[in-house]
C-alpha atoms as a PDB file:
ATOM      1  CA  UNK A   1     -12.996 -14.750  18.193  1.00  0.00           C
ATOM      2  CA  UNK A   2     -13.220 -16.170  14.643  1.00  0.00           C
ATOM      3  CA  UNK A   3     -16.490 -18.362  13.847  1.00  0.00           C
ATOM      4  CA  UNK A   4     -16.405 -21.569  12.034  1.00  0.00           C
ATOM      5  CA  UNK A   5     -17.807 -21.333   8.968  1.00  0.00           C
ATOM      6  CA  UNK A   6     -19.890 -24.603   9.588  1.00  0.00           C
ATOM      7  CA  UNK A   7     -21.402 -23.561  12.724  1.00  0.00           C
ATOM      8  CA  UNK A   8     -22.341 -20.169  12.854  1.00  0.00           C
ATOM      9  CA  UNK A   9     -25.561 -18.720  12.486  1.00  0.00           C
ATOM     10  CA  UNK A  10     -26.347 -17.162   8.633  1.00  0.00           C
ATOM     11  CA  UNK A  11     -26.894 -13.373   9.069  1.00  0.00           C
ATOM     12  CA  UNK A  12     -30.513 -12.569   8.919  1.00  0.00           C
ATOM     13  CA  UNK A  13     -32.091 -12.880   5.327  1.00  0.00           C
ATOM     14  CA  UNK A  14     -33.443  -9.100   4.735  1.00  0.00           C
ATOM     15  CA  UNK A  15     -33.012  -6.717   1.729  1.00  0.00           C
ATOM     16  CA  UNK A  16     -29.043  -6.232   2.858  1.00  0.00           C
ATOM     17  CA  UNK A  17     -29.029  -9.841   2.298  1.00  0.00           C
ATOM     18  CA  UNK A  18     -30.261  -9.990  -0.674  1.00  0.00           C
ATOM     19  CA  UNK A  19     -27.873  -7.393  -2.186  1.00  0.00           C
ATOM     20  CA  UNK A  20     -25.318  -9.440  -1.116  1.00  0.00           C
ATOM     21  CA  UNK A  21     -26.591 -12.822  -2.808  1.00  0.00           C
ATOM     22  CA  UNK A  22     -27.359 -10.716  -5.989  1.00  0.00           C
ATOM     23  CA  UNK A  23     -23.732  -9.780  -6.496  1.00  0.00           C
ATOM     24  CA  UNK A  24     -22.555 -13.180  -5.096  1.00  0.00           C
ATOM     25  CA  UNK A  25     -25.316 -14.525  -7.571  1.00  0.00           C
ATOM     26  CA  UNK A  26     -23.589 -12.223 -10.689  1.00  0.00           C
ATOM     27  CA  UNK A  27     -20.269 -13.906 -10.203  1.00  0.00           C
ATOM     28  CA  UNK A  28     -21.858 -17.883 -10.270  1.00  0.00           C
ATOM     29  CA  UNK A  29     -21.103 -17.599  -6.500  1.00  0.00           C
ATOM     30  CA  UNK A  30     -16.757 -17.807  -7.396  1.00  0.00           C
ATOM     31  CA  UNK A  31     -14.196 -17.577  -5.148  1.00  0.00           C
ATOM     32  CA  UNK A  32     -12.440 -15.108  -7.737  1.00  0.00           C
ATOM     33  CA  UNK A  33     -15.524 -12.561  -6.623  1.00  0.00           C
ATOM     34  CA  UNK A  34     -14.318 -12.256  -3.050  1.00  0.00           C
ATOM     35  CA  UNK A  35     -13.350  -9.193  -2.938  1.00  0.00           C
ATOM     36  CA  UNK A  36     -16.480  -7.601  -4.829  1.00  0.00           C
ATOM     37  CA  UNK A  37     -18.654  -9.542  -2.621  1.00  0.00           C
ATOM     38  CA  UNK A  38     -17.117  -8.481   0.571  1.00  0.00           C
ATOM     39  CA  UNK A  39     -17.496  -4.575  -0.688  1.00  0.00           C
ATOM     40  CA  UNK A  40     -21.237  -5.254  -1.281  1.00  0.00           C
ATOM     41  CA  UNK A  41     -21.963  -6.903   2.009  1.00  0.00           C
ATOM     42  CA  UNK A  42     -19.873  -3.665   4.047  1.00  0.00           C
ATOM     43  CA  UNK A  43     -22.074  -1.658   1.732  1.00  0.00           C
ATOM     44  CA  UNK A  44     -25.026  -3.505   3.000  1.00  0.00           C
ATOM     45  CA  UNK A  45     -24.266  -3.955   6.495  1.00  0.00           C
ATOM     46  CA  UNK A  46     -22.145  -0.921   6.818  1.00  0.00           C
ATOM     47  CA  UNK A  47     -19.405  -3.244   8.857  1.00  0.00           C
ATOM     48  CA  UNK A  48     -18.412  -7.531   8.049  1.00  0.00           C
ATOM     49  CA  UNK A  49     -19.453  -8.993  10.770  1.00  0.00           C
ATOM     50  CA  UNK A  50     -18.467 -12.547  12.056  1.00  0.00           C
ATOM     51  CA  UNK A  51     -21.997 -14.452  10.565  1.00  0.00           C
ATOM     52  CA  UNK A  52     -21.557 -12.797   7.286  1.00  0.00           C
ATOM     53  CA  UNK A  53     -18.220 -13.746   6.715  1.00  0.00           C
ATOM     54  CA  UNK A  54     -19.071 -17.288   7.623  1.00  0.00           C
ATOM     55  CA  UNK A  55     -22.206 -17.413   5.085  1.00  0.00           C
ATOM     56  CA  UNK A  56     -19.792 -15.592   2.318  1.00  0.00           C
ATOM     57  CA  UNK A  57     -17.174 -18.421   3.319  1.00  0.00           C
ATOM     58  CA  UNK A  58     -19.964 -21.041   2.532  1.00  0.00           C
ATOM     59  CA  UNK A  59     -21.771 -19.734  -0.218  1.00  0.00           C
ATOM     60  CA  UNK A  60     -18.221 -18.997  -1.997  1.00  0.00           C
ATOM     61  CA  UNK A  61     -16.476 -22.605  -0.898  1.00  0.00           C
ATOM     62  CA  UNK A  62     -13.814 -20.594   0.153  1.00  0.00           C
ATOM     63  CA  UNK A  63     -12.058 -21.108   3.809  1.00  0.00           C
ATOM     64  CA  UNK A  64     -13.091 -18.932   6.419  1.00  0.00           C
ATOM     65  CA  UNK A  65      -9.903 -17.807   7.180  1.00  0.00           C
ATOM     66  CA  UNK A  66      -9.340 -17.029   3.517  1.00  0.00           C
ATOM     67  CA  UNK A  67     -12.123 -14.519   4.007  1.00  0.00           C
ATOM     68  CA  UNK A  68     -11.526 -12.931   6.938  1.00  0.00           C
ATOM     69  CA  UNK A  69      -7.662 -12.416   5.247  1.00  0.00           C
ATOM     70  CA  UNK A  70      -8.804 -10.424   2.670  1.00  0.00           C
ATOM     71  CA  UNK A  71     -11.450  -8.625   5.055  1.00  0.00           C
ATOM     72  CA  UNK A  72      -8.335  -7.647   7.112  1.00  0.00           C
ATOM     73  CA  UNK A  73      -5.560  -7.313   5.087  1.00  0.00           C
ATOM     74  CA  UNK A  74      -7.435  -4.226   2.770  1.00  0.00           C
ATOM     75  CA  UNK A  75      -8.206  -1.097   4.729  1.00  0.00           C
ATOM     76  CA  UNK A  76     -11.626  -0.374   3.463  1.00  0.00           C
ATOM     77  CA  UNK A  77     -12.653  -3.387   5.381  1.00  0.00           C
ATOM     78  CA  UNK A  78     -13.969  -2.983   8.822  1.00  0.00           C
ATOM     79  CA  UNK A  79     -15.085  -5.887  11.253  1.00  0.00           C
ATOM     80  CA  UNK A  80     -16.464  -3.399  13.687  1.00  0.00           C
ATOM     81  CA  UNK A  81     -19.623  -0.805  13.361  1.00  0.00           C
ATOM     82  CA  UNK A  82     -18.293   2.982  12.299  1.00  0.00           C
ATOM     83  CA  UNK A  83     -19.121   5.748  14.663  1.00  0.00           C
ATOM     84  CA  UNK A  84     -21.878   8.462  13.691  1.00  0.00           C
ATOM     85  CA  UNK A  85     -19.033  10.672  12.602  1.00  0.00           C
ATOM     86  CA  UNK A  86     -15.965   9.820  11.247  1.00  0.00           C
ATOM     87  CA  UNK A  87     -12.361  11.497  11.833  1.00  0.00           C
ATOM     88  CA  UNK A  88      -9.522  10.882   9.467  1.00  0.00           C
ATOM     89  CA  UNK A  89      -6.198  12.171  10.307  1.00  0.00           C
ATOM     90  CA  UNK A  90      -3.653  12.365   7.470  1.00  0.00           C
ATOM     91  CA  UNK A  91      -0.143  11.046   8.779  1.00  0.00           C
ATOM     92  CA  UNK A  92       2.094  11.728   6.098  1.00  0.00           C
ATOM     93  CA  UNK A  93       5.264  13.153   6.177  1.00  0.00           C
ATOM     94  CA  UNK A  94       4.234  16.491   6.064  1.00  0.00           C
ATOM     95  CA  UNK A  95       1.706  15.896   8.806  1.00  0.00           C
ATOM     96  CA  UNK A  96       3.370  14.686  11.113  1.00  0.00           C
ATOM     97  CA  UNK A  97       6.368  16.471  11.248  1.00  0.00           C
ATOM     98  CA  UNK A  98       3.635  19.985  11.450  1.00  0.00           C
ATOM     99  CA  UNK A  99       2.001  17.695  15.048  1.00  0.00           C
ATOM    100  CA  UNK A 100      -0.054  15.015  13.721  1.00  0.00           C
ATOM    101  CA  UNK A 101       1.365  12.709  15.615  1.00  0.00           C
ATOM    102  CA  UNK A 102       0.572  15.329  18.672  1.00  0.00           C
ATOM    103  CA  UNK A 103      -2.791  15.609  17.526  1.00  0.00           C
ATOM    104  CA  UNK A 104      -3.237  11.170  17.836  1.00  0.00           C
ATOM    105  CA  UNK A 105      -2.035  11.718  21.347  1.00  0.00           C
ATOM    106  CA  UNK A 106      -4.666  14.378  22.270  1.00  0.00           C
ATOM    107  CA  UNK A 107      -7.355  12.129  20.964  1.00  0.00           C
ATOM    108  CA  UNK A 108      -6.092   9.281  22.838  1.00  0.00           C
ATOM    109  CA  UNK A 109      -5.396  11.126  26.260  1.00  0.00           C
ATOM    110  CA  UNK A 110      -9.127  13.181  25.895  1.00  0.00           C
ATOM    111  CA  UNK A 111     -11.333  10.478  24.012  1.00  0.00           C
ATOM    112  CA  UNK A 112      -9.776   7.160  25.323  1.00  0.00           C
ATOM    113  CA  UNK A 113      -9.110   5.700  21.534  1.00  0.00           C
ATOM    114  CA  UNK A 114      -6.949   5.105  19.153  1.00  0.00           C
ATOM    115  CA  UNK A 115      -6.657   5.171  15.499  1.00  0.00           C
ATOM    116  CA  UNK A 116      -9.296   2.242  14.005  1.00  0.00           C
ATOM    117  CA  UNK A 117     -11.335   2.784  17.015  1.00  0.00           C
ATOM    118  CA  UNK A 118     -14.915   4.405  17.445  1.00  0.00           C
ATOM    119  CA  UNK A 119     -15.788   6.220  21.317  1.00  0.00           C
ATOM    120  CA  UNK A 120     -18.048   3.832  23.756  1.00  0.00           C
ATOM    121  CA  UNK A 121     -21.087   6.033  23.027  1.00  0.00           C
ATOM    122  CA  UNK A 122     -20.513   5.223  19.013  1.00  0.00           C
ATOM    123  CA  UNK A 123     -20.582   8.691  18.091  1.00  0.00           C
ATOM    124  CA  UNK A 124     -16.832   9.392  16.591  1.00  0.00           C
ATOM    125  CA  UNK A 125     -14.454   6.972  14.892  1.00  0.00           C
ATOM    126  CA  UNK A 126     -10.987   7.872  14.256  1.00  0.00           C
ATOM    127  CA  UNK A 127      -8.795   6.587  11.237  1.00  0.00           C
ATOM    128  CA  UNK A 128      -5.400   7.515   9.916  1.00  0.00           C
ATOM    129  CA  UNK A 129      -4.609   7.764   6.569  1.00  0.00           C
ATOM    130  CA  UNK A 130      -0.987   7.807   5.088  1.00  0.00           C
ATOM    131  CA  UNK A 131      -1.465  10.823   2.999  1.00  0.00           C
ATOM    132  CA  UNK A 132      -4.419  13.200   1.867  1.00  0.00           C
ATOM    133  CA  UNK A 133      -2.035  15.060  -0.738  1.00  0.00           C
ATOM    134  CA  UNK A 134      -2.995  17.998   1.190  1.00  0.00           C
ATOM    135  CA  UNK A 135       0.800  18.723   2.280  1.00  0.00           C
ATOM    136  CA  UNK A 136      -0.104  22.668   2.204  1.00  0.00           C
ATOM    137  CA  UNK A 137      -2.413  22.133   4.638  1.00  0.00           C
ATOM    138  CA  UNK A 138      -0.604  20.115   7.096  1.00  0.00           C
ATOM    139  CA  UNK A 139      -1.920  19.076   9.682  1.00  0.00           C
ATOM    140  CA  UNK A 140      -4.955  17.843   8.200  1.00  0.00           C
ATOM    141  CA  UNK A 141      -8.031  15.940   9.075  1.00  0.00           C
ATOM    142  CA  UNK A 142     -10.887  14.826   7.280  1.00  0.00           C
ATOM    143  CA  UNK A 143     -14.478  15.374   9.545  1.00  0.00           C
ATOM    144  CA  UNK A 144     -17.209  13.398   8.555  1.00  0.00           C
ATOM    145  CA  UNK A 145     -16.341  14.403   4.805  1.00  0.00           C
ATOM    146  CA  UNK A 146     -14.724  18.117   5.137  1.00  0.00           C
ATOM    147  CA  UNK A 147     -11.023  18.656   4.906  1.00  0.00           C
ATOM    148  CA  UNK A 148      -9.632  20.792   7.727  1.00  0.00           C
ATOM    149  CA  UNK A 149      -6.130  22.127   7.603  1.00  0.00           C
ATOM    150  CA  UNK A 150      -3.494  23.554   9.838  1.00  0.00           C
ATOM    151  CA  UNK A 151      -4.809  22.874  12.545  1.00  0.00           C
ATOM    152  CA  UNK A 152      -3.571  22.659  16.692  1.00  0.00           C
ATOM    153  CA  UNK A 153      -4.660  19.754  18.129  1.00  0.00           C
ATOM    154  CA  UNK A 154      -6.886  21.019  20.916  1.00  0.00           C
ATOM    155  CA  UNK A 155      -9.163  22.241  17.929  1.00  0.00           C
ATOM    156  CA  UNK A 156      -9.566  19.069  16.485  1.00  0.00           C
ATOM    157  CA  UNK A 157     -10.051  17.255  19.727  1.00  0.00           C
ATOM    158  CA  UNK A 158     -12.617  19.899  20.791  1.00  0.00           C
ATOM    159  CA  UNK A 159     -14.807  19.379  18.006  1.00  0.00           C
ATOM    160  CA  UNK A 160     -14.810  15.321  18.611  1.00  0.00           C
ATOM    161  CA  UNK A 161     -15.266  16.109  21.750  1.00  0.00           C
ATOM    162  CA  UNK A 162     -18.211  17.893  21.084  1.00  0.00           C
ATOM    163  CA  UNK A 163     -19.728  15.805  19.095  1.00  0.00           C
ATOM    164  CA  UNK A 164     -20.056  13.378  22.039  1.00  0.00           C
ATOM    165  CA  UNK A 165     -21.467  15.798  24.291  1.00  0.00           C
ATOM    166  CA  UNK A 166     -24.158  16.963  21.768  1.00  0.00           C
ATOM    167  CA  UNK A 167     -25.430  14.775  19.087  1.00  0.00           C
ATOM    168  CA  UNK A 168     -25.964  11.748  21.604  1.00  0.00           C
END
């Protein structure tokens, strides 16, 4: 549920904070900064949560929903926490026709998400992307950093899946 910028709560005033105001601070606190300033709060906070957009809306003078329509619209914004690991899989052309849209299935069916979704337990979150410009590896995934190619879905699904049965 969106929070009106006048009435929510300013996110706690820490170091992260203060990263934030410095590069709010470099711009003369400008709406034309947006964008910069949102990609130094997700830096800080690692996700833009609801009070920080409000206090960005504020200290900017820009409307709230202004802000949280830029934090949406680009993909490297996220309003929600990332897992401990991260899973990436390409969906390109070449991907999916080679079963990356069989591999999104598996995850669903076995983990109980979807793509832009991290597992109850916050260990995995799983992102698509539209193309790695891997095509010779198709499928492909990216696993907390590590490209993995050609690979059958129960593979891919077995390592998430083991990553919330271990690292817990």
């Amino acid at each position: 549920m969106p929070v009106d910028a006048g009435t929510s709560s300013p996110p706690v005033r820490d170091n992260r904070w203060k990263l934030v105001e410095s590069t709010m601070r470099r711009h003369g606190h400008r709406a034309h900064a947006l964008i910069e300033v949102l990609h130094s709060a997700q830096e800080s906070y690692g996700f833009l949560d609801p009070p920080v957009l409000a206090q960005l809306a504020r200290d900017l003078r820009v409307p709230l929903s202004k802000v949280y329509g830029v934090a949406t619209f680009y993909n490297f914004f996220t309003l929600k926490p990332a897992g401990r690991h991260s899973c990436v899989v390409c969906t390109g052309t070449a991907c999916y026709i080679k079963g990356a849209g069989v591999i999104m299935s598996d995850i669903e069916k076995r983990l109980g998400i979807k793509a832009g979704e991290t597992t109850p337990d916050g260990e995995v979150s799983v992102l698509t992307a539209r193309c790695f410009g891997s095509c010779g590896l198709a499928p492909a995934a990216v696993l907390d950093g590590n490209v993995l190619g050609k690979l059958a879905p129960h593979e891919l699904v077995d390592k998430l899946e083991e990553w919330t049965r271990h690292d817990a």
